[in-house]
N, C-alpha and C. Protein backbone atom coordinates (compact mmCIF):
# COMPACT_ATOMS: atom_id res chain seq x y z
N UNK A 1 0.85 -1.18 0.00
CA UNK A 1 0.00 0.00 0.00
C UNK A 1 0.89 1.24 0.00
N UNK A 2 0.43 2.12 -1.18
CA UNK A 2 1.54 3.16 -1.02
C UNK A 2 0.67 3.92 0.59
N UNK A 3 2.15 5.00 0.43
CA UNK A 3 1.84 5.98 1.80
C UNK A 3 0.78 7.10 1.27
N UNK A 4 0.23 7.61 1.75
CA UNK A 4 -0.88 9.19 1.08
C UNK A 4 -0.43 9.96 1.99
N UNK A 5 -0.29 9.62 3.66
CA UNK A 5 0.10 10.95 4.34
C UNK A 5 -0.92 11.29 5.19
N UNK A 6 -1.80 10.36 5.37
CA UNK A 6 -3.50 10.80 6.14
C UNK A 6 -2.63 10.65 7.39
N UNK A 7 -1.97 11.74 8.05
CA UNK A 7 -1.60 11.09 9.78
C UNK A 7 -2.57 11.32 10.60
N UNK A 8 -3.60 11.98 10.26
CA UNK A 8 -4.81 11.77 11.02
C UNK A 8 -5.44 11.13 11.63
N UNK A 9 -5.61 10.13 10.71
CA UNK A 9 -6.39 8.94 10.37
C UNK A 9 -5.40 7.84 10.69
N UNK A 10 -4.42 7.85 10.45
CA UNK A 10 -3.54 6.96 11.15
C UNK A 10 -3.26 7.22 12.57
N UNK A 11 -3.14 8.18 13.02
CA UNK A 11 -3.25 8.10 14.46
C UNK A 11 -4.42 8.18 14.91
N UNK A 12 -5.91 8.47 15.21
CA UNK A 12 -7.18 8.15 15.14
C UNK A 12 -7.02 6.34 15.15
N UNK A 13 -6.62 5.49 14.04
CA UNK A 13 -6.46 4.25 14.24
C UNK A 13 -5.49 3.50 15.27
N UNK A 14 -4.50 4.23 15.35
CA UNK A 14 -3.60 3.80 16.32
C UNK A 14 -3.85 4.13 17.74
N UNK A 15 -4.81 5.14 17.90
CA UNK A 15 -5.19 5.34 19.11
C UNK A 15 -6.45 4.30 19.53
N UNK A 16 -6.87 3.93 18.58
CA UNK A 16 -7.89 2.68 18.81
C UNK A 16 -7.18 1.39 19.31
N UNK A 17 -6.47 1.15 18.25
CA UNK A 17 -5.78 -0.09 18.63
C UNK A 17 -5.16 0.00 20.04
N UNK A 18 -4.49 1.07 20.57
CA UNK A 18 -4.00 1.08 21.72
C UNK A 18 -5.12 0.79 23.11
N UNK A 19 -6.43 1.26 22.73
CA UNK A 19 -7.71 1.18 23.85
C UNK A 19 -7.91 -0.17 23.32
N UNK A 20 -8.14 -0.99 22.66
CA UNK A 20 -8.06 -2.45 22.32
C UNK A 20 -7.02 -3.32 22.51
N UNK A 21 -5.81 -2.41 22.93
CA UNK A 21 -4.81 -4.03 23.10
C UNK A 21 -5.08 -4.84 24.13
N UNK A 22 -5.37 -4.02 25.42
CA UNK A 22 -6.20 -5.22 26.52
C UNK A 22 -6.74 -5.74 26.06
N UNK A 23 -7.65 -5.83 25.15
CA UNK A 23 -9.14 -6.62 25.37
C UNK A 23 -8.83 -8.01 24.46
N UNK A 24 -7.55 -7.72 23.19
CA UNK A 24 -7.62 -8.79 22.81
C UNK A 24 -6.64 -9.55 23.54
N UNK A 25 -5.45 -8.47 24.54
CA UNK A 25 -4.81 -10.00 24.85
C UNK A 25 -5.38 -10.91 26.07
N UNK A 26 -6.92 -10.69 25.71
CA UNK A 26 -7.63 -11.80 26.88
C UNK A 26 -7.58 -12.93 26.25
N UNK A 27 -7.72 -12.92 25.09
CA UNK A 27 -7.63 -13.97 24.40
C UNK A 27 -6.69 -15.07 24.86
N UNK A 28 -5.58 -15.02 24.87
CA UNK A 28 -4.48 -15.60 25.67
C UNK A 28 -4.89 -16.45 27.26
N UNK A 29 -5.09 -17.08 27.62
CA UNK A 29 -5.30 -17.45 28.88
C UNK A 29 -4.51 -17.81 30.03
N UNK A 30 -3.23 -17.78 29.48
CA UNK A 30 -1.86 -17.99 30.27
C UNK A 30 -1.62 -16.49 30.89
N UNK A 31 -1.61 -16.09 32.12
CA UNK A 31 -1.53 -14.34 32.69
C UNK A 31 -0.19 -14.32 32.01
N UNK A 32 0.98 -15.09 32.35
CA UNK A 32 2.57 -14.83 31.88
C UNK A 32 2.46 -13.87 30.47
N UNK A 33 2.10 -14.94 29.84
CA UNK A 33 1.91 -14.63 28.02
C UNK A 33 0.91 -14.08 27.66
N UNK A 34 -0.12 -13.85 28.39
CA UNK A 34 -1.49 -12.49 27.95
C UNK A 34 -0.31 -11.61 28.35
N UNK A 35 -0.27 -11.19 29.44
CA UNK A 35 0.81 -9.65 29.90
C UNK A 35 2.22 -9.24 28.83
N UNK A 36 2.22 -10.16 28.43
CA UNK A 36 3.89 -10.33 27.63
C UNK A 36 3.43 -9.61 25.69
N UNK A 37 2.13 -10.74 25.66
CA UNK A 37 1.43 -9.78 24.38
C UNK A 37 1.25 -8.75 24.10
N UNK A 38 0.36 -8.27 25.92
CA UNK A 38 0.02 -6.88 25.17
C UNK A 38 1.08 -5.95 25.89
N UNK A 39 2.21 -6.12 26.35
CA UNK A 39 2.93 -5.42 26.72
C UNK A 39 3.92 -5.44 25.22
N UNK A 40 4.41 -6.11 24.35
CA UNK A 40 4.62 -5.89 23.12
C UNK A 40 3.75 -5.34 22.10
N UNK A 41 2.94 -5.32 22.12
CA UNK A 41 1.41 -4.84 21.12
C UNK A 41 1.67 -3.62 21.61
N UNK A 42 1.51 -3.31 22.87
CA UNK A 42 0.96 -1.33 23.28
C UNK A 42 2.56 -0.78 22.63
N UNK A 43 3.89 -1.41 23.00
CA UNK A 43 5.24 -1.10 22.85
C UNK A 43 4.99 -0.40 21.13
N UNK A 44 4.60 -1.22 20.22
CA UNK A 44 4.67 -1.37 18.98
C UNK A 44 3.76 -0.48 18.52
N UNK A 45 2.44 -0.20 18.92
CA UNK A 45 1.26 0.85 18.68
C UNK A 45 1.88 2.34 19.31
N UNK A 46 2.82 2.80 20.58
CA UNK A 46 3.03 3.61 21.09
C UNK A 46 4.06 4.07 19.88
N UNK A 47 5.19 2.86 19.24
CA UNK A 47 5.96 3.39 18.59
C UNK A 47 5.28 4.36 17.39
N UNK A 48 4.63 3.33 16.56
CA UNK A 48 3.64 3.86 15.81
C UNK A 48 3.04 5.36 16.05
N UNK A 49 2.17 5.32 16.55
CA UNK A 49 1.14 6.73 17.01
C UNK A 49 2.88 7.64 16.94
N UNK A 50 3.75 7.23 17.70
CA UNK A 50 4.72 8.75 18.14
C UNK A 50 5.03 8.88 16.53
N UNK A 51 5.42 8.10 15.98
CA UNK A 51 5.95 8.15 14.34
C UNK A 51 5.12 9.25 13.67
N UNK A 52 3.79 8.71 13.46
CA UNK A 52 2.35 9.92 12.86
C UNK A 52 2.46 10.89 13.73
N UNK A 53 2.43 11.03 15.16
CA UNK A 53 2.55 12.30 15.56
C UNK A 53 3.52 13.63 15.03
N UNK A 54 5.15 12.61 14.48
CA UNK A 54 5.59 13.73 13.75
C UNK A 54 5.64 13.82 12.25
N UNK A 55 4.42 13.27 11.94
CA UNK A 55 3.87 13.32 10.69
C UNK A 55 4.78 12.42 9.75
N UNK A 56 5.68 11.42 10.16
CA UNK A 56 6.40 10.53 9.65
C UNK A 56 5.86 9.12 9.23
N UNK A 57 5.83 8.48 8.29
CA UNK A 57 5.11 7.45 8.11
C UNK A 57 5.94 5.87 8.86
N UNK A 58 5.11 4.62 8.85
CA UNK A 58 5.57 3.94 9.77
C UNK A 58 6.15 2.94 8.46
N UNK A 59 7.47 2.50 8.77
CA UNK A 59 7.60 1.64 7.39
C UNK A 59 8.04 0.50 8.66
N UNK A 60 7.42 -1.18 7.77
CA UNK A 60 8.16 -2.12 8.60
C UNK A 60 9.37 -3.14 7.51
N UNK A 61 9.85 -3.86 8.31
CA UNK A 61 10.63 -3.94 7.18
C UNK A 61 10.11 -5.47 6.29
N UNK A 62 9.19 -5.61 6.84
CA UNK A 62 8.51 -6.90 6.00
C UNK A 62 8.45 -6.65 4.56
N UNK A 63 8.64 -7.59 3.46
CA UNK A 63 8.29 -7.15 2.16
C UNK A 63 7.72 -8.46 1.34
């Protein structure tokens, strides 16, 4: 997907995902490894959101 630049809308989404990372790492039923999920998930969404905050886009290096 190319980039367009909506950091709006990308942070608007990333601020969602961040009020949702609890809820899905209930999913998990092990406390160790629920806590370990979403303590990597919020890590990774916080990076994110700060990225759009300075209007920088998020590249990963997957291809």
């Amino acid at each position: 997907m190319p980039e367009v630049g909506d950091f709006d809308s990308a942070i608007q989404f990333e601020q969602r995902a961040i009020k949702g990372a609890r809820e899905d790492a209930w999913a998990i039923k092990d406390q160790e490894r629920r806590r370990a999920m979403y303590e990597r998930q919020l890590a990774l969404y916080q990076r994110r959101l700060a990225a759009y905050e300075r209007q920088q886009p998020w590249r990963s290096n997957l291809h």
